[in-house]
Protein backbone atom coordinates (compact mmCIF):
# COMPACT_ATOMS: atom_id res chain seq x y z
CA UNK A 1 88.84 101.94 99.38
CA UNK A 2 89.88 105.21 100.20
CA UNK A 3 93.19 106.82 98.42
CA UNK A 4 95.24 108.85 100.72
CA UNK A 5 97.55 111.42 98.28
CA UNK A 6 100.46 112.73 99.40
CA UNK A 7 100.59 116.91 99.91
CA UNK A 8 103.51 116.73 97.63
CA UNK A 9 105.44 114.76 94.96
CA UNK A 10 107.48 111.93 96.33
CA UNK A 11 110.65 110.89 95.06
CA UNK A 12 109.63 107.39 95.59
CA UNK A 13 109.70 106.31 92.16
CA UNK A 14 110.25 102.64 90.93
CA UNK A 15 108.16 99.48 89.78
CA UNK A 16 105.75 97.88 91.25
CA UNK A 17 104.01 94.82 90.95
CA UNK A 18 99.87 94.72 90.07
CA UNK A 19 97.41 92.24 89.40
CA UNK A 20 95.62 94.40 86.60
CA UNK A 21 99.00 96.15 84.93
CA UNK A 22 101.40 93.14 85.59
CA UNK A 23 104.92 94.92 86.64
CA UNK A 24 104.92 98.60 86.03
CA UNK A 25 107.11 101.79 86.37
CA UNK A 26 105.71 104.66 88.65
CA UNK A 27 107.51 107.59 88.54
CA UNK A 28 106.25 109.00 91.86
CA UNK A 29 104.75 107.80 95.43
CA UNK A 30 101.93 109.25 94.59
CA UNK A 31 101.40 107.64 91.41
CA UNK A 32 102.57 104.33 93.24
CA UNK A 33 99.23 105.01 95.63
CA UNK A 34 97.08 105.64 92.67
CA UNK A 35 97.89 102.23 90.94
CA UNK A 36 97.32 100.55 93.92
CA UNK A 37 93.87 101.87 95.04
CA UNK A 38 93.39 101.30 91.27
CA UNK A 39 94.51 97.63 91.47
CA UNK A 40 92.49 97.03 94.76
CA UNK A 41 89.28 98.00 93.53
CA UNK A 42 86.60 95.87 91.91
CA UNK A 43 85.32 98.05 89.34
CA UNK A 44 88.65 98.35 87.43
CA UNK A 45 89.94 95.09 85.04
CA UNK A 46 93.50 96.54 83.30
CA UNK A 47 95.52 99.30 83.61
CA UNK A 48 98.14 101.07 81.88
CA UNK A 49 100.75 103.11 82.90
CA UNK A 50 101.78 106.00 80.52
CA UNK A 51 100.91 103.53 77.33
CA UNK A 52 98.55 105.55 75.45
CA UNK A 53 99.96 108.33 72.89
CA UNK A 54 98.00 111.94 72.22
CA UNK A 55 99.36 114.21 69.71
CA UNK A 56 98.94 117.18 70.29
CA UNK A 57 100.53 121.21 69.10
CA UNK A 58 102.11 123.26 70.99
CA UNK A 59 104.13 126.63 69.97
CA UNK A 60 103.17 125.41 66.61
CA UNK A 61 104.79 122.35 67.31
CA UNK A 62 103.56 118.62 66.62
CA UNK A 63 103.95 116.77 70.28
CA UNK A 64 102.92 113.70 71.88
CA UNK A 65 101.05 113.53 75.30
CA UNK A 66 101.45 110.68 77.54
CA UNK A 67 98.61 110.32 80.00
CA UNK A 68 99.45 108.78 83.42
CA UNK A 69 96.76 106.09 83.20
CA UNK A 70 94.68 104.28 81.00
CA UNK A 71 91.77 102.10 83.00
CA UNK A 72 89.32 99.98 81.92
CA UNK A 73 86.30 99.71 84.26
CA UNK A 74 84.11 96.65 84.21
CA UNK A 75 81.05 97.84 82.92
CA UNK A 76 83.30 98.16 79.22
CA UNK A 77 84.16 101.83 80.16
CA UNK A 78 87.47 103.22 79.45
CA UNK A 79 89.29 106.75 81.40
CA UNK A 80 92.14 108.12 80.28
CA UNK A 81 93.63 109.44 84.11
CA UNK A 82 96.08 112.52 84.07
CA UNK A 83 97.79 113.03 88.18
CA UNK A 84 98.32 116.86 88.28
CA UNK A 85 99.93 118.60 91.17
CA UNK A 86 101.67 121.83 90.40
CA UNK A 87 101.73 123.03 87.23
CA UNK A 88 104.85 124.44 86.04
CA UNK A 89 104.01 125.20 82.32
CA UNK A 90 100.03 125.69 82.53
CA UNK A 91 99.99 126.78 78.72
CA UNK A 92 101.19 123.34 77.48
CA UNK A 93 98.59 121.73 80.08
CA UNK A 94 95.92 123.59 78.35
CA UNK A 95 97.23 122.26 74.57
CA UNK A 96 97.36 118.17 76.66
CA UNK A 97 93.96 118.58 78.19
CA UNK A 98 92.08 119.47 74.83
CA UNK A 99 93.83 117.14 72.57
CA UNK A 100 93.10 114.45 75.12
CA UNK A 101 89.02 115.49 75.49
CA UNK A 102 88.95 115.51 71.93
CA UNK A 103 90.58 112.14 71.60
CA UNK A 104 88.71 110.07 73.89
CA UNK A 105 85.11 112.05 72.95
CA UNK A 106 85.74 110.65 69.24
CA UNK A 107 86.82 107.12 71.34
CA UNK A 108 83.96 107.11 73.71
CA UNK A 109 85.93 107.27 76.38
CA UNK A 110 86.31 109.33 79.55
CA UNK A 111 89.35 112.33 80.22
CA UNK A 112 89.86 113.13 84.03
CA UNK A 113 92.05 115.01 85.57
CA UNK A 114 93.02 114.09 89.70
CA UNK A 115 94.24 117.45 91.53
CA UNK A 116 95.74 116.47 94.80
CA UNK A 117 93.34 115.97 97.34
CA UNK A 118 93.82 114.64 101.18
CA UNK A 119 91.80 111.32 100.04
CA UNK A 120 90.00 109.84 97.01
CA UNK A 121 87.71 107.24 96.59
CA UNK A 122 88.51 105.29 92.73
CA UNK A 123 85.18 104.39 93.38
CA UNK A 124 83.74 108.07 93.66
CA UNK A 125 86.32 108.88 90.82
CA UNK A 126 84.45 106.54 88.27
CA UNK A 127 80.99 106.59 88.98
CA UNK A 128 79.32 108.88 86.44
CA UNK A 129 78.31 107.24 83.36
């Protein structure tokens, strides 16, 4: 199933209905396109939208990080998926993206990160083990 993403951020937020997240808030079109190539595709068995907390610092300040997704793939691995188009404060990115490797390394679980791209296939996006 292929994953066309959108050049750049829709305004088309709202909820939407999924067999593997039940009725969820996406705050974007492309994030709306994500959880449906995510909900189509027979590797994945739950998502989450936005659910899991990271704490992280940041100007010497104690923060929480929301990650877009959390999926659960059905060979019992879990990603933690961060949608990035531009970045408007790439410092703070930098603070997210560590805090959230070091998390799921001590979890066993998987940090990606999915730049805008013309197409993307979940199941290309998942397949390393």
């Amino acid at each position: 199933f292929m994953l066309p993403l959108i050049s750049r951020p829709s305004c088309d937020s709202g909820f939407v209905e999924t067999d593997k997240a039940g009725r969820v808030y996406c705050r974007s079109g492309w994030e709306k396109k994500f959880c449906d190539a995510l909900d189509a595709s027979e590797l994945i068995t739950k998502i989450s939208l936005e659910q899991l907390r990271i704490p992280y610092k940041y100007k010497r300040r104690e923060r929480n990080y929301f990650p877009d997704f959390l999926v659960h793939l059905s060979d019992g691995r879990v990603f933690v998926v961060e949608l990035k188009g531009a970045d408007p404060h790439p410092r703070q990115t930098i603070a997210k993206v560590r805090a959230a490797q070091a998390f799921c390394r001590e979890r066993k679980m998987q940090f990606v990160i999915v730049r805008k791209r013309k197409e993307i296939s979940v199941e290309n996006l998942f397949w390393y083990k």
